[in-house]
PDB file of N, CA and C in Angstrom:
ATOM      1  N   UNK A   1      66.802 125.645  51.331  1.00  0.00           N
ATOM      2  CA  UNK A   1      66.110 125.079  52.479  1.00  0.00           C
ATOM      3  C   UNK A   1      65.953 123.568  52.334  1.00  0.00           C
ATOM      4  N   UNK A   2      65.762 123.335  51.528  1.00  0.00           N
ATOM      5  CA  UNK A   2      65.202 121.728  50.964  1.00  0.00           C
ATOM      6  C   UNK A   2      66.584 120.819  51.290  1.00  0.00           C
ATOM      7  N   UNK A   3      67.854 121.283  50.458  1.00  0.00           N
ATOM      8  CA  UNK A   3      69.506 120.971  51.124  1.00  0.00           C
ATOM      9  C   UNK A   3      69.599 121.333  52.139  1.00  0.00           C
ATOM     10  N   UNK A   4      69.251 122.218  52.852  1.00  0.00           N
ATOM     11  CA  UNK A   4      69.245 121.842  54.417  1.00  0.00           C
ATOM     12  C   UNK A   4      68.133 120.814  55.201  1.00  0.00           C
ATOM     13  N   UNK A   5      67.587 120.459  54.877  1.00  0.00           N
ATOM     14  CA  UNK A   5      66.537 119.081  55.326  1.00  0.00           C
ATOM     15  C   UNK A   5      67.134 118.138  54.946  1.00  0.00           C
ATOM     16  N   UNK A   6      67.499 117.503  54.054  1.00  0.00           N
ATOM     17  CA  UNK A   6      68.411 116.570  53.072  1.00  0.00           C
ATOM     18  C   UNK A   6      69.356 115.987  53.616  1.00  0.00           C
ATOM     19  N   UNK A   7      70.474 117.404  54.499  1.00  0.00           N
ATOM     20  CA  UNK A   7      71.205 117.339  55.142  1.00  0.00           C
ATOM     21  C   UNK A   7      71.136 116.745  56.485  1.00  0.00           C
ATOM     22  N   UNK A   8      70.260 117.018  56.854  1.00  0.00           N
ATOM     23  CA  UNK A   8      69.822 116.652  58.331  1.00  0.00           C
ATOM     24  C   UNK A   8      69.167 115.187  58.195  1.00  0.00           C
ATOM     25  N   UNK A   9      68.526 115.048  57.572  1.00  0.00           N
ATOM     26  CA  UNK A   9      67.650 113.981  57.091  1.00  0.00           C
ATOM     27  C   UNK A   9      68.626 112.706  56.862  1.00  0.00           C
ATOM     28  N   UNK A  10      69.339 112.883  56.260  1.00  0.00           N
ATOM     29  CA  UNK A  10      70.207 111.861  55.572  1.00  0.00           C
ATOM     30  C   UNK A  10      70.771 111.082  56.747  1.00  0.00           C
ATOM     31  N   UNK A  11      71.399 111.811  57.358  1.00  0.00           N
ATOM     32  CA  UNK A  11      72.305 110.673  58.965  1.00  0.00           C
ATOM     33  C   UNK A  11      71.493 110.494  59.761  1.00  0.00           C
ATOM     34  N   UNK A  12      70.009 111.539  59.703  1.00  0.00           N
ATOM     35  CA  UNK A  12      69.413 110.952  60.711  1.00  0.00           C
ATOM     36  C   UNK A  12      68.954 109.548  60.533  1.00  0.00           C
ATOM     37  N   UNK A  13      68.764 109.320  59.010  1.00  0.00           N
ATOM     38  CA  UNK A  13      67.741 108.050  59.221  1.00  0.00           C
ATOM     39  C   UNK A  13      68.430 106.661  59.483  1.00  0.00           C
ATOM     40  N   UNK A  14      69.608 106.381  59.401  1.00  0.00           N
ATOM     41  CA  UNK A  14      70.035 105.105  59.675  1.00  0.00           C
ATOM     42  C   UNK A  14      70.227 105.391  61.520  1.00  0.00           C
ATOM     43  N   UNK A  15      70.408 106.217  61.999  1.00  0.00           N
ATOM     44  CA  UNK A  15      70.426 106.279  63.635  1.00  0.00           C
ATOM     45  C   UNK A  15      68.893 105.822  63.771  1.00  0.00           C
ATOM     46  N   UNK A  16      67.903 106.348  63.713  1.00  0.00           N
ATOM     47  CA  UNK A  16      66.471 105.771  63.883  1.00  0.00           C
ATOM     48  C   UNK A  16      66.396 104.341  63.738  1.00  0.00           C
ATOM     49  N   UNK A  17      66.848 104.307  62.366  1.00  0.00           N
ATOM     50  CA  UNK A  17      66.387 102.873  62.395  1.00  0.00           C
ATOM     51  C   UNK A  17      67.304 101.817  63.069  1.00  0.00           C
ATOM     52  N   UNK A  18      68.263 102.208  63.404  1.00  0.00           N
ATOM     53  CA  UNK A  18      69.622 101.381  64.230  1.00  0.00           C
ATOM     54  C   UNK A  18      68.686 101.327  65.608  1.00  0.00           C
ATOM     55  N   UNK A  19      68.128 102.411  65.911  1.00  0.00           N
ATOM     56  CA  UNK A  19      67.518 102.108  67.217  1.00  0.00           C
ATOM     57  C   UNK A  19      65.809 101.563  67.233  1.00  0.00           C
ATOM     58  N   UNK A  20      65.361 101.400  66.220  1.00  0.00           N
ATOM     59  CA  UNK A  20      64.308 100.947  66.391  1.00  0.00           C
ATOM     60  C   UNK A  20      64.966  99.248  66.164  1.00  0.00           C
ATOM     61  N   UNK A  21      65.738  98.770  65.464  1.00  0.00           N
ATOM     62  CA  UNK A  21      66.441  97.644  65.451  1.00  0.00           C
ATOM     63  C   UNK A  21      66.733  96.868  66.817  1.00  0.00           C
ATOM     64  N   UNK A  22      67.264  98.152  67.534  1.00  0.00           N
ATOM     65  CA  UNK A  22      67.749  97.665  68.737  1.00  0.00           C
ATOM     66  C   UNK A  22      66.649  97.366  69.468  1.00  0.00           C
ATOM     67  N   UNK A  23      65.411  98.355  69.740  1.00  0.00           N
ATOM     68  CA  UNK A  23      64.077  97.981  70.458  1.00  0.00           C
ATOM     69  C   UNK A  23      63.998  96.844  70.280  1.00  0.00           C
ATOM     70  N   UNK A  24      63.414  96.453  68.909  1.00  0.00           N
ATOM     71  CA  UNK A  24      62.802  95.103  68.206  1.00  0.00           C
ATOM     72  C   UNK A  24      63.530  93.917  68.825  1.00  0.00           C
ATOM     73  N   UNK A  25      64.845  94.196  69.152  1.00  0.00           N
ATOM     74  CA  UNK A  25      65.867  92.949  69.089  1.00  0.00           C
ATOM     75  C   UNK A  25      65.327  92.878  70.785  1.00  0.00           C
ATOM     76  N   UNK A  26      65.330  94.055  71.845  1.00  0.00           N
ATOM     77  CA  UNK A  26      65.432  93.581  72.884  1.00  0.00           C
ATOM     78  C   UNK A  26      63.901  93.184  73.701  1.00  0.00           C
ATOM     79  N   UNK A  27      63.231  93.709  72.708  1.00  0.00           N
ATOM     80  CA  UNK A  27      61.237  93.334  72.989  1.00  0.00           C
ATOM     81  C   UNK A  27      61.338  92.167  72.484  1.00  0.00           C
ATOM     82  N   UNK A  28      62.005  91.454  71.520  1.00  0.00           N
ATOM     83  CA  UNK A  28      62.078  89.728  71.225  1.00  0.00           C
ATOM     84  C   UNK A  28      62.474  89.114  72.951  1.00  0.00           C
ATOM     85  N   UNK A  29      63.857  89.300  72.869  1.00  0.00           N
ATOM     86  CA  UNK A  29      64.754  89.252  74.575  1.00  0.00           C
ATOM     87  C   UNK A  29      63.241  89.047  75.249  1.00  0.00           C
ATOM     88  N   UNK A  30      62.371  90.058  75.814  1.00  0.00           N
ATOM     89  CA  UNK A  30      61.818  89.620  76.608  1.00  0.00           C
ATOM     90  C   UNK A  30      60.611  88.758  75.965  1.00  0.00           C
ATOM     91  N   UNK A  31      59.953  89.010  74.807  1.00  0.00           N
ATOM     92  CA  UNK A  31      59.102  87.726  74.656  1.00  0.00           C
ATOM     93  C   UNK A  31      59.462  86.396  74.516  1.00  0.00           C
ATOM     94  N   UNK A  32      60.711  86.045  74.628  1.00  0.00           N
ATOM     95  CA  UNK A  32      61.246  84.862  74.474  1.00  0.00           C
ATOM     96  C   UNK A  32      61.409  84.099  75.959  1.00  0.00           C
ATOM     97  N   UNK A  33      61.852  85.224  77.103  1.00  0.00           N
ATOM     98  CA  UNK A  33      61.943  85.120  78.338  1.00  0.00           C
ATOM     99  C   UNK A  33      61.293  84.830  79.089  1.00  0.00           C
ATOM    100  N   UNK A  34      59.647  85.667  78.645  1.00  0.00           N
ATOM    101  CA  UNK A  34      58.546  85.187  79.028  1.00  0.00           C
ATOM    102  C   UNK A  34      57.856  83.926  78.707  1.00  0.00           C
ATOM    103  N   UNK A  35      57.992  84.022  77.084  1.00  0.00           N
ATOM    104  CA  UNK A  35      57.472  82.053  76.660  1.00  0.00           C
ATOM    105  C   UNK A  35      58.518  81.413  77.253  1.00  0.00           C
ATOM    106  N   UNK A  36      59.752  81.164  77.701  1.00  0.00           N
ATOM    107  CA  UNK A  36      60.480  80.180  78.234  1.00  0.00           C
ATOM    108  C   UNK A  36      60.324  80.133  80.079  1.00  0.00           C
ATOM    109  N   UNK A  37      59.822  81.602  80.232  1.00  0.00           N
ATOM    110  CA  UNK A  37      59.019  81.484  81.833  1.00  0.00           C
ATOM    111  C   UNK A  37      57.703  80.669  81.733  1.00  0.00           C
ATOM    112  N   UNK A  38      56.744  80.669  80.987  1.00  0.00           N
ATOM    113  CA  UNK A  38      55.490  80.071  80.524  1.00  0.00           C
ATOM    114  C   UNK A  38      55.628  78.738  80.676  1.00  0.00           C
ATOM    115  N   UNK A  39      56.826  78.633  79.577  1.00  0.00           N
ATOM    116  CA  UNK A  39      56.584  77.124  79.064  1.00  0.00           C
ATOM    117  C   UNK A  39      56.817  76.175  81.082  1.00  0.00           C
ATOM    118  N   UNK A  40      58.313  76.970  81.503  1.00  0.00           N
ATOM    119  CA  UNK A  40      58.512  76.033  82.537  1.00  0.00           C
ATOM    120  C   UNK A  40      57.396  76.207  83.455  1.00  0.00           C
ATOM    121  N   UNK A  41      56.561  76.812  83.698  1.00  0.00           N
ATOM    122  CA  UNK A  41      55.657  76.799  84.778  1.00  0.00           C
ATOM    123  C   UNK A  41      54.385  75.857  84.463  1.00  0.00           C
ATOM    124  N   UNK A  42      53.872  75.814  83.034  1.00  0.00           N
ATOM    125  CA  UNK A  42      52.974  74.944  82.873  1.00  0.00           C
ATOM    126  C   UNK A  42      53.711  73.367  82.983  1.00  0.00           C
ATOM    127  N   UNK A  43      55.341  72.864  82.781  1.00  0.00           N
ATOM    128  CA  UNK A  43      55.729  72.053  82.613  1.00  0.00           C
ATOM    129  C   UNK A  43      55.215  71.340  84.264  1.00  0.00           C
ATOM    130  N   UNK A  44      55.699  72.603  84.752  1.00  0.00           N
ATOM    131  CA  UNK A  44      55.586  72.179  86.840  1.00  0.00           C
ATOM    132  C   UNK A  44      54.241  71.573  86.973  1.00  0.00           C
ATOM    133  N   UNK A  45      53.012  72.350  86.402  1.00  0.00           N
ATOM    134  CA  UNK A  45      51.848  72.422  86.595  1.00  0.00           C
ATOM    135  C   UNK A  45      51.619  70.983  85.817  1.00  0.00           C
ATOM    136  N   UNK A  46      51.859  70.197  84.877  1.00  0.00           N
ATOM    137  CA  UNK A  46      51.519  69.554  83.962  1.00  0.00           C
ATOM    138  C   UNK A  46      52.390  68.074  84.898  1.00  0.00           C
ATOM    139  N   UNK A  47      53.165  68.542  84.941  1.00  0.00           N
ATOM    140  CA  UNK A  47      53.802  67.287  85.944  1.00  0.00           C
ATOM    141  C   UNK A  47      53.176  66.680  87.414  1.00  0.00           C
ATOM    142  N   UNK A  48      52.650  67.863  88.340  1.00  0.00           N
ATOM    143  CA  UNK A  48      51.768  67.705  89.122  1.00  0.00           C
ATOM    144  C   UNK A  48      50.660  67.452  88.867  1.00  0.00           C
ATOM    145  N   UNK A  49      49.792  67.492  87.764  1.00  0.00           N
ATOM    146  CA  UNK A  49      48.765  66.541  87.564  1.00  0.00           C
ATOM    147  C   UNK A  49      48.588  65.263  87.469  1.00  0.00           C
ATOM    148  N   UNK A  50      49.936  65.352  86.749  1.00  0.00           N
ATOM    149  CA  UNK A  50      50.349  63.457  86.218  1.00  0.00           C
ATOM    150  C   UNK A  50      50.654  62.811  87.428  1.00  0.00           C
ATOM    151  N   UNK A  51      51.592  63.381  88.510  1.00  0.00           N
ATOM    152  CA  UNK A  51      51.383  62.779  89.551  1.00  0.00           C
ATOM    153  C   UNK A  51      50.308  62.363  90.377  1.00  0.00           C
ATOM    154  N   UNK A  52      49.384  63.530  90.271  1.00  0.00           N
ATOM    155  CA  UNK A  52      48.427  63.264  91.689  1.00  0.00           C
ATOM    156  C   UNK A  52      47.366  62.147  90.843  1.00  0.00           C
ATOM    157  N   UNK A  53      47.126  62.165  89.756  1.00  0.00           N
ATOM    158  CA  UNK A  53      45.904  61.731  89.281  1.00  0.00           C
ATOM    159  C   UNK A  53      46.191  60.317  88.620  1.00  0.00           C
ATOM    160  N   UNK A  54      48.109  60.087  87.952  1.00  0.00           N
ATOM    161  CA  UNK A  54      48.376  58.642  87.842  1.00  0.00           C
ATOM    162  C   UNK A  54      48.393  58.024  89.530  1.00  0.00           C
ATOM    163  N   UNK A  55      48.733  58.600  90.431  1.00  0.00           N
ATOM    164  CA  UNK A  55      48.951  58.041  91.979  1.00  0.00           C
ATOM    165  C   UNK A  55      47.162  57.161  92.350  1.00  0.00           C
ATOM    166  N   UNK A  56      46.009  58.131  91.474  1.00  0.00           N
ATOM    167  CA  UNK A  56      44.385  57.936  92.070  1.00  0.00           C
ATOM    168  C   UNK A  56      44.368  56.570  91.065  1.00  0.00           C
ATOM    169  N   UNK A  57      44.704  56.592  89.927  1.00  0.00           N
ATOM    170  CA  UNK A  57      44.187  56.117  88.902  1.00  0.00           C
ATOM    171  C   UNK A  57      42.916  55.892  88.223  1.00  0.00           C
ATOM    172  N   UNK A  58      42.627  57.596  88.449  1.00  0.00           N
ATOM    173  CA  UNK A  58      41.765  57.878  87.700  1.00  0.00           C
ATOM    174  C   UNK A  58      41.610  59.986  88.070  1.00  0.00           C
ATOM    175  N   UNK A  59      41.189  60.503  87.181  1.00  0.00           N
ATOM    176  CA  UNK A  59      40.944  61.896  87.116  1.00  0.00           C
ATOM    177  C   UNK A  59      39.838  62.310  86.503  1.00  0.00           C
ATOM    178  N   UNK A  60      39.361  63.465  87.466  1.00  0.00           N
ATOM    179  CA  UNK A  60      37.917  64.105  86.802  1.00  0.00           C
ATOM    180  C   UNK A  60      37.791  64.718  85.691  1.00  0.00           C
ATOM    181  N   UNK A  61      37.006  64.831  84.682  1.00  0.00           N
ATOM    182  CA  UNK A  61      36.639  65.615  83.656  1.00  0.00           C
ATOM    183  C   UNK A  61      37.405  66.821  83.563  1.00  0.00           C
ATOM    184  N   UNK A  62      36.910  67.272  84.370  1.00  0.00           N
ATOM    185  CA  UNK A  62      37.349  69.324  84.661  1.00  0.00           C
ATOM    186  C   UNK A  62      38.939  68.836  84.512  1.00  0.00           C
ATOM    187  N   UNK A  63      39.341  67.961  85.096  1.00  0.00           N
ATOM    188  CA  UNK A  63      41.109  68.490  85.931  1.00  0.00           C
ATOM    189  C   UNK A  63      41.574  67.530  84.021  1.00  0.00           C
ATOM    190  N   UNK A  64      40.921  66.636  83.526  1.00  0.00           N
ATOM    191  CA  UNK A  64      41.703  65.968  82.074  1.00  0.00           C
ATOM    192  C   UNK A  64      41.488  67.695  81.158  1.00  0.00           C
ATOM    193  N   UNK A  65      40.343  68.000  81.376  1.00  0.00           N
ATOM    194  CA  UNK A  65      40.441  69.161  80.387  1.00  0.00           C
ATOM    195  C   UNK A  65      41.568  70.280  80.619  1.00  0.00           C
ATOM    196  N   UNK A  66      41.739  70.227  81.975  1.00  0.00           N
ATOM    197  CA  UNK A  66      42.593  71.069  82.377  1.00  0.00           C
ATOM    198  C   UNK A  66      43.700  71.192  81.662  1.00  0.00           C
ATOM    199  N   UNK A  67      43.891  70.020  81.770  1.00  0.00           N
ATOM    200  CA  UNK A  67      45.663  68.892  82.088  1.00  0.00           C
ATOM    201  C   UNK A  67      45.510  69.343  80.236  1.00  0.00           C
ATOM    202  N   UNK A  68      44.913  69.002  79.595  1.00  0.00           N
ATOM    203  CA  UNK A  68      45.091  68.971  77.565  1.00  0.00           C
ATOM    204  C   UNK A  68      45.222  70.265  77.270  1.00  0.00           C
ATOM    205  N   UNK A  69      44.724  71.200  77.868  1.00  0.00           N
ATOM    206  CA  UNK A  69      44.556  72.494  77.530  1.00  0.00           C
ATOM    207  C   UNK A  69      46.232  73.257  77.640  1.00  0.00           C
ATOM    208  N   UNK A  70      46.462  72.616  79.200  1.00  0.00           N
ATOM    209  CA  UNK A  70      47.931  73.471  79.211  1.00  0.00           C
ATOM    210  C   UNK A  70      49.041  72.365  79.081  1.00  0.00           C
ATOM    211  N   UNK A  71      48.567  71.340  78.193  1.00  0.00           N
ATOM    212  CA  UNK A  71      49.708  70.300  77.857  1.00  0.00           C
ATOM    213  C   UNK A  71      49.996  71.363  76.225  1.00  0.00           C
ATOM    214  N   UNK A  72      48.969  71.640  75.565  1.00  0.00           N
ATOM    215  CA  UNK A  72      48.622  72.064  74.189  1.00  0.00           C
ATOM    216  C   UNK A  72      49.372  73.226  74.287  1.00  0.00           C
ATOM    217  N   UNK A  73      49.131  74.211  75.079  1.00  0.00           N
ATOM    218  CA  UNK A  73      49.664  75.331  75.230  1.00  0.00           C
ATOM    219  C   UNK A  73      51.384  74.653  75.448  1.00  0.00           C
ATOM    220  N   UNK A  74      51.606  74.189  75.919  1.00  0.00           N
ATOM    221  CA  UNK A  74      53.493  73.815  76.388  1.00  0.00           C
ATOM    222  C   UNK A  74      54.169  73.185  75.379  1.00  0.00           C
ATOM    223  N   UNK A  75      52.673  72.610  74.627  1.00  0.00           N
ATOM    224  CA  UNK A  75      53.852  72.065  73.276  1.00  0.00           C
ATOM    225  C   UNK A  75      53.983  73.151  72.357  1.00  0.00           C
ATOM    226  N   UNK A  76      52.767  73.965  71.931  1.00  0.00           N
ATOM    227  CA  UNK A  76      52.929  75.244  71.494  1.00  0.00           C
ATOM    228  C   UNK A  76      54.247  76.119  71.720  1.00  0.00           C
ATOM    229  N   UNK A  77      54.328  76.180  73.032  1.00  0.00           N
ATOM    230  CA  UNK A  77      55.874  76.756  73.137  1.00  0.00           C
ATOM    231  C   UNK A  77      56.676  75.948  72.903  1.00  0.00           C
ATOM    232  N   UNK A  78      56.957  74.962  72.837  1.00  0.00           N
ATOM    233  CA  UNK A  78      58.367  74.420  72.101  1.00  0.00           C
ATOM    234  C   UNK A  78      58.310  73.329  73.226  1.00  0.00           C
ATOM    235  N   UNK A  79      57.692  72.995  74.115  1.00  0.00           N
ATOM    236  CA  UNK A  79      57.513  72.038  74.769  1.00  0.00           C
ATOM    237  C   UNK A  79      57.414  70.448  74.780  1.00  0.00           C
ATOM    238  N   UNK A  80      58.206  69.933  75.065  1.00  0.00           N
ATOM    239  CA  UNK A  80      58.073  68.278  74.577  1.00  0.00           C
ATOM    240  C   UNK A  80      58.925  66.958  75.500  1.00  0.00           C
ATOM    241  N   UNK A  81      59.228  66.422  75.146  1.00  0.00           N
ATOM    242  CA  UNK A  81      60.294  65.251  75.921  1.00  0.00           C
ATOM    243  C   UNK A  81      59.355  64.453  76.734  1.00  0.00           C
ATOM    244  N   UNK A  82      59.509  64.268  77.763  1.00  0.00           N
ATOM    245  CA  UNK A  82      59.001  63.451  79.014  1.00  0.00           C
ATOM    246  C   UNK A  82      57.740  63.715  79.366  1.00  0.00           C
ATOM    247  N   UNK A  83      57.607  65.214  79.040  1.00  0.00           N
ATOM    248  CA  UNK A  83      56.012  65.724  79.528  1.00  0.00           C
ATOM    249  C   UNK A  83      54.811  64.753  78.262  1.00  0.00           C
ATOM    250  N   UNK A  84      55.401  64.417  77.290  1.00  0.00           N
ATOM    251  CA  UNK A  84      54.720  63.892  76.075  1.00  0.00           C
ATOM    252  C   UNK A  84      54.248  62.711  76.687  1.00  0.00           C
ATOM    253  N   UNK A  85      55.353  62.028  77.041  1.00  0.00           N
ATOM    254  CA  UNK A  85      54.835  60.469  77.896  1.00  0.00           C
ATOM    255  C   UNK A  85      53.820  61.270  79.051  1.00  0.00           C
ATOM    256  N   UNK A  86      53.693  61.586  79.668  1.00  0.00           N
ATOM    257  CA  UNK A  86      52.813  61.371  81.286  1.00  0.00           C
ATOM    258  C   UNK A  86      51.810  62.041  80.168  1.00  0.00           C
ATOM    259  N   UNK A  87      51.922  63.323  79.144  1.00  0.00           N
ATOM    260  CA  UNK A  87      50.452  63.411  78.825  1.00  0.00           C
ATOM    261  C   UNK A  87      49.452  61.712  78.486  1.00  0.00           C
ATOM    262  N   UNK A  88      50.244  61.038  77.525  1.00  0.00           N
ATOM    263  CA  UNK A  88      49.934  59.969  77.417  1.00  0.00           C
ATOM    264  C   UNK A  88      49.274  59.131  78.502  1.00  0.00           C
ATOM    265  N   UNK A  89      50.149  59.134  79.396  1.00  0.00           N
ATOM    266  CA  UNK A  89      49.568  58.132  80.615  1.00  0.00           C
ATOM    267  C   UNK A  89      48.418  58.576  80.894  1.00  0.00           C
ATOM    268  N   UNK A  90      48.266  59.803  81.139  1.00  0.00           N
ATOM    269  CA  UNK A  90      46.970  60.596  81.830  1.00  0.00           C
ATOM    270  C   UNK A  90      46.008  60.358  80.489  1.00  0.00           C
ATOM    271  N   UNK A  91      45.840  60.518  79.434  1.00  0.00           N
ATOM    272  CA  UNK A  91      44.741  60.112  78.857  1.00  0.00           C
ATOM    273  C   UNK A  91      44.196  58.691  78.984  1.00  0.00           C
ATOM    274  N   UNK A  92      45.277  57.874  79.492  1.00  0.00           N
ATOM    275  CA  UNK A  92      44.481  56.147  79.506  1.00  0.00           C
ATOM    276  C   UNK A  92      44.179  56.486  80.901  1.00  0.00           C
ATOM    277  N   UNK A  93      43.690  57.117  81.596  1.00  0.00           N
ATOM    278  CA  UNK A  93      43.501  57.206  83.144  1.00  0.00           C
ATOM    279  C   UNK A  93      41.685  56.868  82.976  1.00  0.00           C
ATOM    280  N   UNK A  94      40.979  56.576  84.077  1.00  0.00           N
ATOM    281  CA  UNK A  94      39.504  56.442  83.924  1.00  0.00           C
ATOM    282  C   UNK A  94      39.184  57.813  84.097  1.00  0.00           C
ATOM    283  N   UNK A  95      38.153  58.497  83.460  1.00  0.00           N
ATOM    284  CA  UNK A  95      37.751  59.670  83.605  1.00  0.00           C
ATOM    285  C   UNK A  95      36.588  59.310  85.024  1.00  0.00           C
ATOM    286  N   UNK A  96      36.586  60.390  85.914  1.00  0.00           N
ATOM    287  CA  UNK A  96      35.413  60.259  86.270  1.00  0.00           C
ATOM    288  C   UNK A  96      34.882  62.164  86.139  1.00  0.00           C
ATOM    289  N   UNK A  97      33.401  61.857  86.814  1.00  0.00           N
ATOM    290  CA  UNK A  97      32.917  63.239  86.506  1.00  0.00           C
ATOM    291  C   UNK A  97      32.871  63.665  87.909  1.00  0.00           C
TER     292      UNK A  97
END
């Protein structure tokens, strides 16, 4: 009985794990899809601040905290280049409350 489990046992286990391989590989696929959906939407969002609030020259409290929070989060994802400058600009902006 035990050589018959053995038997069975043996080919099964590289098929399992070939397919739990495959899961893993394609649940990456989408968390990668999603942080690279993330990243570009805060980029949109992060760019439209810099516009409206370098255009005032000056931005409220709430909307700078805003603006650092999901600048932080976009560099976190791998986020950087051009968005780095306007974060910049927007911190020399006058705060108001």
């Amino acid at each position: 009985m035990q050589q018959f489990i053995v038997d069975i046992c043996v080919p099964a286990v590289p098929v399992v794990l070939g397919y739990i391989v495959w899961l893993l590989k394609s649940q990456k696929k989408d968390r990668d899809a999603n942080s690279k959906g993330t990243m570009l939407l805060l980029r949109v969002q992060l760019i439209e601040y810099h516009d409206r609030y370098t255009a005032l020259g000056h931005i409220p409290s709430y909307a700078l905290e805003n603006f650092i929070e999901m600048y932080e989060a976009y560099h976190e994802l791998g986020g950087n280049g051009m968005v780095t400058e306007m974060y910049k600009e927007v911190l020399e902006l006058e705060i108001r409350k």
